[in-house]
C-alpha atoms as a PDB file:
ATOM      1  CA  UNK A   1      85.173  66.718  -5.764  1.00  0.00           C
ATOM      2  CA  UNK A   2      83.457  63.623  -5.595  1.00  0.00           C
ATOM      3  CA  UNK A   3      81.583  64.501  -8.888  1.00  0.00           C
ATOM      4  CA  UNK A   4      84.350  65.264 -10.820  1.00  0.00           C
ATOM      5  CA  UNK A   5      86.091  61.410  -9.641  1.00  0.00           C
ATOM      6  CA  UNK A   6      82.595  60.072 -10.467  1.00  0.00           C
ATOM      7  CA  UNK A   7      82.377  62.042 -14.101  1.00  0.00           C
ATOM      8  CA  UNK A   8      86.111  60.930 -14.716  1.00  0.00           C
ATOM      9  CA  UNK A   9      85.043  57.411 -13.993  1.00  0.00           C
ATOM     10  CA  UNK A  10      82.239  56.924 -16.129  1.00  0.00           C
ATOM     11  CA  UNK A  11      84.079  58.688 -18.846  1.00  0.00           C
ATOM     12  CA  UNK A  12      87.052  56.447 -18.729  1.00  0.00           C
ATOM     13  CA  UNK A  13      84.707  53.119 -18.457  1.00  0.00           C
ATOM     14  CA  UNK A  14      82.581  53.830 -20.917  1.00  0.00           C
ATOM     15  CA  UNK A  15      84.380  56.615 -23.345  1.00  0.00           C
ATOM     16  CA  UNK A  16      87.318  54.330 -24.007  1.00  0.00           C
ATOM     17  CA  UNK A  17      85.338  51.325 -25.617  1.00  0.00           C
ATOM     18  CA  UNK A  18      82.990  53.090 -27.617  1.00  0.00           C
ATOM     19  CA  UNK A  19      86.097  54.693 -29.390  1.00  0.00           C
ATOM     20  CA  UNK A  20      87.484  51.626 -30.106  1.00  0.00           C
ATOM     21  CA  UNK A  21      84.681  49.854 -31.700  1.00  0.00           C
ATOM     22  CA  UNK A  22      83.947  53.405 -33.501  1.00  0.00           C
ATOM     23  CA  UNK A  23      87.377  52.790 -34.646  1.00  0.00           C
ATOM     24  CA  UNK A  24      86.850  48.974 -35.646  1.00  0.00           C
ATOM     25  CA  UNK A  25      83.583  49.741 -37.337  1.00  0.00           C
ATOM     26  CA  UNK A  26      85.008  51.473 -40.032  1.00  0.00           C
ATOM     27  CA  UNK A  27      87.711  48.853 -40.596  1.00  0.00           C
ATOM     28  CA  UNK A  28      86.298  45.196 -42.883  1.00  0.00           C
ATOM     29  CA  UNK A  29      86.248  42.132 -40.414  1.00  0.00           C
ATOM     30  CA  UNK A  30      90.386  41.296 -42.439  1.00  0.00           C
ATOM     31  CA  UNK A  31      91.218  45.007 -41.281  1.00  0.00           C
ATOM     32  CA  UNK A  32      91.316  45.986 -44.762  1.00  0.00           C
ATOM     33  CA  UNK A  33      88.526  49.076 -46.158  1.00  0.00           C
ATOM     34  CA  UNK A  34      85.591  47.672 -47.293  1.00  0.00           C
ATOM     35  CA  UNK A  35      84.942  47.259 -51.154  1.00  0.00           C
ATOM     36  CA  UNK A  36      82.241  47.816 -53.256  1.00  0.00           C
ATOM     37  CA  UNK A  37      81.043  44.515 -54.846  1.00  0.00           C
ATOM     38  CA  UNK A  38      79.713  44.229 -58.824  1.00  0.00           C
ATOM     39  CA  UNK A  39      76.748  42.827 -60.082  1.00  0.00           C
ATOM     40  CA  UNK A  40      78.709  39.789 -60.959  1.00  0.00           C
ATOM     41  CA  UNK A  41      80.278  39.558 -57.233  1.00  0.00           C
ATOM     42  CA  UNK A  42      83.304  41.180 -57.909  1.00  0.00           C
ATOM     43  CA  UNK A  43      85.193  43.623 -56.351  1.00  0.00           C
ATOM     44  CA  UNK A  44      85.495  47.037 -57.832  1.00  0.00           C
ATOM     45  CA  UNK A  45      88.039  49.177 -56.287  1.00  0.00           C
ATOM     46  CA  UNK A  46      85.788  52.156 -57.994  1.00  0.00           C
ATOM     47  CA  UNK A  47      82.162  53.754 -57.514  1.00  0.00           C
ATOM     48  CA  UNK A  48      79.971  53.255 -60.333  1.00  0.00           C
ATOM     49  CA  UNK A  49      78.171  56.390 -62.469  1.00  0.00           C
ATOM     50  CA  UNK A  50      74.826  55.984 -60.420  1.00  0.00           C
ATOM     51  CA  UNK A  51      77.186  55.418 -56.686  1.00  0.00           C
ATOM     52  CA  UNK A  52      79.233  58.679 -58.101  1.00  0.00           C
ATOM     53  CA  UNK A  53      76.588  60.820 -58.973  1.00  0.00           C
ATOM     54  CA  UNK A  54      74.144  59.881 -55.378  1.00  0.00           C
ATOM     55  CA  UNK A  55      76.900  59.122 -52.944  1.00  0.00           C
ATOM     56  CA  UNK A  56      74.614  55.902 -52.925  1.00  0.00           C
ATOM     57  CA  UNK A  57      76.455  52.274 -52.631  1.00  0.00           C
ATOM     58  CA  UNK A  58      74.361  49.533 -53.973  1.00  0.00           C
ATOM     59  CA  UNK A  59      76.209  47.262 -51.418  1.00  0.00           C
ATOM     60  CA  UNK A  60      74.459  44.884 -49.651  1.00  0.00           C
ATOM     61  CA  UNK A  61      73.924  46.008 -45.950  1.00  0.00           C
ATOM     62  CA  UNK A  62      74.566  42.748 -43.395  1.00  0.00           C
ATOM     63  CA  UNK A  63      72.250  42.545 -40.474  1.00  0.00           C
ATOM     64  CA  UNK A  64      74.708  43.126 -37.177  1.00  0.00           C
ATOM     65  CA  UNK A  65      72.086  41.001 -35.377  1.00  0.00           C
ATOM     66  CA  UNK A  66      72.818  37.954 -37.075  1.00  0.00           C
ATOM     67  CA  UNK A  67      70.709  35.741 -39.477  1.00  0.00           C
ATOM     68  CA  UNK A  68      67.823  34.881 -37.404  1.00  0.00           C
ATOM     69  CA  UNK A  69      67.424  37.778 -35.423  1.00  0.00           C
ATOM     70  CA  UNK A  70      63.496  39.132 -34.745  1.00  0.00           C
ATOM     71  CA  UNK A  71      62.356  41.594 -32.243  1.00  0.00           C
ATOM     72  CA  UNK A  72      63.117  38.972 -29.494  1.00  0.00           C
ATOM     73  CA  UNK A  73      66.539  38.570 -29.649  1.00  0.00           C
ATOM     74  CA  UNK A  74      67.170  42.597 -30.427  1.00  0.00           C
ATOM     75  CA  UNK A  75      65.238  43.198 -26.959  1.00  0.00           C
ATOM     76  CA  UNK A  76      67.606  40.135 -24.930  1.00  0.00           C
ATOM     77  CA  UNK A  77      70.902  42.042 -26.394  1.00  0.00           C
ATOM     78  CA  UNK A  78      69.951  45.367 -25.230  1.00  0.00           C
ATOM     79  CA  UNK A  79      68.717  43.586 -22.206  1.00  0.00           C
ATOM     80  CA  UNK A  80      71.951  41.987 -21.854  1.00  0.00           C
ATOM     81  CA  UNK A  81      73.666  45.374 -22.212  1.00  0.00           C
ATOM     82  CA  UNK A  82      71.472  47.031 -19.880  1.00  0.00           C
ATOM     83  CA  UNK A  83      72.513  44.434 -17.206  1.00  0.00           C
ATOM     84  CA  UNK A  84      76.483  44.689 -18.232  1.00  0.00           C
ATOM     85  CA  UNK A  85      76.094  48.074 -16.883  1.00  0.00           C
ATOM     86  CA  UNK A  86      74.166  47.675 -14.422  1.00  0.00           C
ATOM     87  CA  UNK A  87      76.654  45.482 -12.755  1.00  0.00           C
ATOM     88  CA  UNK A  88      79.401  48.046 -13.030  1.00  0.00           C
ATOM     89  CA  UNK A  89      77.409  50.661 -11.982  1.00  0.00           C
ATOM     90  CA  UNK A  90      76.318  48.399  -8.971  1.00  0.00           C
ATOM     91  CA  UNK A  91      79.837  47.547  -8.310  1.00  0.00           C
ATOM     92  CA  UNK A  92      80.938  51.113  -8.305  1.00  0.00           C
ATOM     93  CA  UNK A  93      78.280  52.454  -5.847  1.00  0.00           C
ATOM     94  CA  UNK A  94      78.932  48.718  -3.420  1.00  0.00           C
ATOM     95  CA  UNK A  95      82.374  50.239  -3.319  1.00  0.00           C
ATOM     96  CA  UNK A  96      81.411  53.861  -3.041  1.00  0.00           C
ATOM     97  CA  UNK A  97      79.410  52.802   0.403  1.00  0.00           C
ATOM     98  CA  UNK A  98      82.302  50.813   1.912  1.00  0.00           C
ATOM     99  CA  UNK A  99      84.772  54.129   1.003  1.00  0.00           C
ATOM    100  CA  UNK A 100      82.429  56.340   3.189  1.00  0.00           C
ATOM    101  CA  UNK A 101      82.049  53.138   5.936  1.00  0.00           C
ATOM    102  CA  UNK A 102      85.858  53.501   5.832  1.00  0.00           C
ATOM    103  CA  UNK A 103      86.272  56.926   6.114  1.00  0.00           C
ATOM    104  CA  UNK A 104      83.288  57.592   8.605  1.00  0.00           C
ATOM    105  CA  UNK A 105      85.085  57.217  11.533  1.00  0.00           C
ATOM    106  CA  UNK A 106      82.974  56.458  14.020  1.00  0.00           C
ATOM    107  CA  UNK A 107      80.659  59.964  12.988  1.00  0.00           C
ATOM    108  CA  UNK A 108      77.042  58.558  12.860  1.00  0.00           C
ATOM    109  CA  UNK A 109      75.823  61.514  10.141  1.00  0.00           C
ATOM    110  CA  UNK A 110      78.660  59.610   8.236  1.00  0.00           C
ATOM    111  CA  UNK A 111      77.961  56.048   8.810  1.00  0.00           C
ATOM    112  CA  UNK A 112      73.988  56.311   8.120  1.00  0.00           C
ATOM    113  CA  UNK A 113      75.347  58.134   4.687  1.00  0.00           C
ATOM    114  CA  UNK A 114      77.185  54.796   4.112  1.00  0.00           C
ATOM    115  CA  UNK A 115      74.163  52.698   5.304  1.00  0.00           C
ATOM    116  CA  UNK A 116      71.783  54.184   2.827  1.00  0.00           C
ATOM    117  CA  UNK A 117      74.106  54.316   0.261  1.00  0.00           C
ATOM    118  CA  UNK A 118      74.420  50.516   0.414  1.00  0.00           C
ATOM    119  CA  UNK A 119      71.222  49.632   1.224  1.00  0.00           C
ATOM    120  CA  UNK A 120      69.868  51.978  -2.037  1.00  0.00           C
ATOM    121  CA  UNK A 121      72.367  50.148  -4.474  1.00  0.00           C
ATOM    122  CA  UNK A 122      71.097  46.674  -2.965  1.00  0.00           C
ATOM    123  CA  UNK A 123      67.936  47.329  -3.501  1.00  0.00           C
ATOM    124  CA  UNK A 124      68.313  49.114  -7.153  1.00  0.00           C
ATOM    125  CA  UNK A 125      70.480  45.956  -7.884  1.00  0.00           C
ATOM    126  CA  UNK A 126      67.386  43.846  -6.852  1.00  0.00           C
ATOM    127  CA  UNK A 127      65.162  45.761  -9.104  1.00  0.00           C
ATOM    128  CA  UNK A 128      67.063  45.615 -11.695  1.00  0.00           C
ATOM    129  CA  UNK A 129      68.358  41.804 -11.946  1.00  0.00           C
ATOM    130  CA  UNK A 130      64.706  40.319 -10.196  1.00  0.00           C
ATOM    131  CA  UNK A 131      63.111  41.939 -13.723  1.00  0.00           C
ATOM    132  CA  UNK A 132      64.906  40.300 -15.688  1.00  0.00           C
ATOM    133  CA  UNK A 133      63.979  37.227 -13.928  1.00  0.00           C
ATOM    134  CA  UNK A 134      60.573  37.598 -13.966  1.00  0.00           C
ATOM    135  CA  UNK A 135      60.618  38.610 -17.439  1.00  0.00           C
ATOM    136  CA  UNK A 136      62.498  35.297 -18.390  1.00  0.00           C
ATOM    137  CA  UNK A 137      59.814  33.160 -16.351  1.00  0.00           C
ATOM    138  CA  UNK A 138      57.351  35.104 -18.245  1.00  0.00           C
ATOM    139  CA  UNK A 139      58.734  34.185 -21.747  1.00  0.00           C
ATOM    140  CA  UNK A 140      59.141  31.041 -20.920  1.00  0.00           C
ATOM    141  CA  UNK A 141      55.976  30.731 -19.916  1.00  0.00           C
ATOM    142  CA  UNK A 142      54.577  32.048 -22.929  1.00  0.00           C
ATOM    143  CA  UNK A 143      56.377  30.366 -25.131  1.00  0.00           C
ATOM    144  CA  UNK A 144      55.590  27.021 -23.440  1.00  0.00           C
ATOM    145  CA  UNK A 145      51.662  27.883 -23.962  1.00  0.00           C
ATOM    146  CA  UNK A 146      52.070  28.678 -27.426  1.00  0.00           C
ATOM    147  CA  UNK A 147      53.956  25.470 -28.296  1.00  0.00           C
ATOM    148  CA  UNK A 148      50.531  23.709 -26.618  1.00  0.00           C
ATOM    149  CA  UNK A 149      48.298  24.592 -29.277  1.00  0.00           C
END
């Protein structure tokens, strides 16, 4: 039972958003469909011969990153990600634990359930936020030494 609540959870947080940018992805930044651009810079509403015959679009692709994005920055915004979920699924199990602290009542197999289950998500949360940390002190770091040369 609890499975199933869990499974319905993580569907709903996570199920419903990717949809919806799935959804805006296909859709130009205006809303509109995206067209294919000429040689000259102008739109053309219709494939060329060569885009026809391969299915290939000569359009050119935009990085999603940005302009100055390098291995660096890809790594913080999948870091970044990482920790966005992270701190729901944190949040979930914090309230998970207080549920079975509530619904113990007074039974001790019960209550040390509870007690682990908080302690576990604590400690994961500690893990999980003190690396990031220590891997910004060790960037820093790094790129303070290089800058010395």
């Amino acid at each position: 039972m609890i499975t199933s609540s869990i499974t319905f959870v993580f569907i709903s947080i996570f199920a419903i958003p990717v949809s919806v940018m799935s959804a805006d992805s296909l859709e130009g930044k205006n809303g509109t469909s995206a067209q294919l651009e000429g040689k000259d810079g102008t739109s053309d509403s219709k494939p060329s011969q060569v885009q026809a015959k391969t299915g290939v679009s000569s359009e050119k692709i935009k990085n999603p990153l940005g302009q100055g994005a390098n291995l660096d920055s890809i790594i913080r915004k999948i870091l970044s990600g990482i920790n966005v979920i992270a701190a729901m699924v944190v949040t979930f199990f914090i309230i998970l634990g207080g549920f079975k602290y509530v619904t113990a009542m007074g039974d001790e197999k019960k209550i040390t359930d509870a007690h682990n289950t908080l302690k576990w998500t604590v400690i994961g949360a500690a893990i999980l936020f003190g690396a990031q940390v220590i891997a910004n002190i060790i960037q820093n770091t790094v790129t303070e030494l290089s800058k010395v040369k």
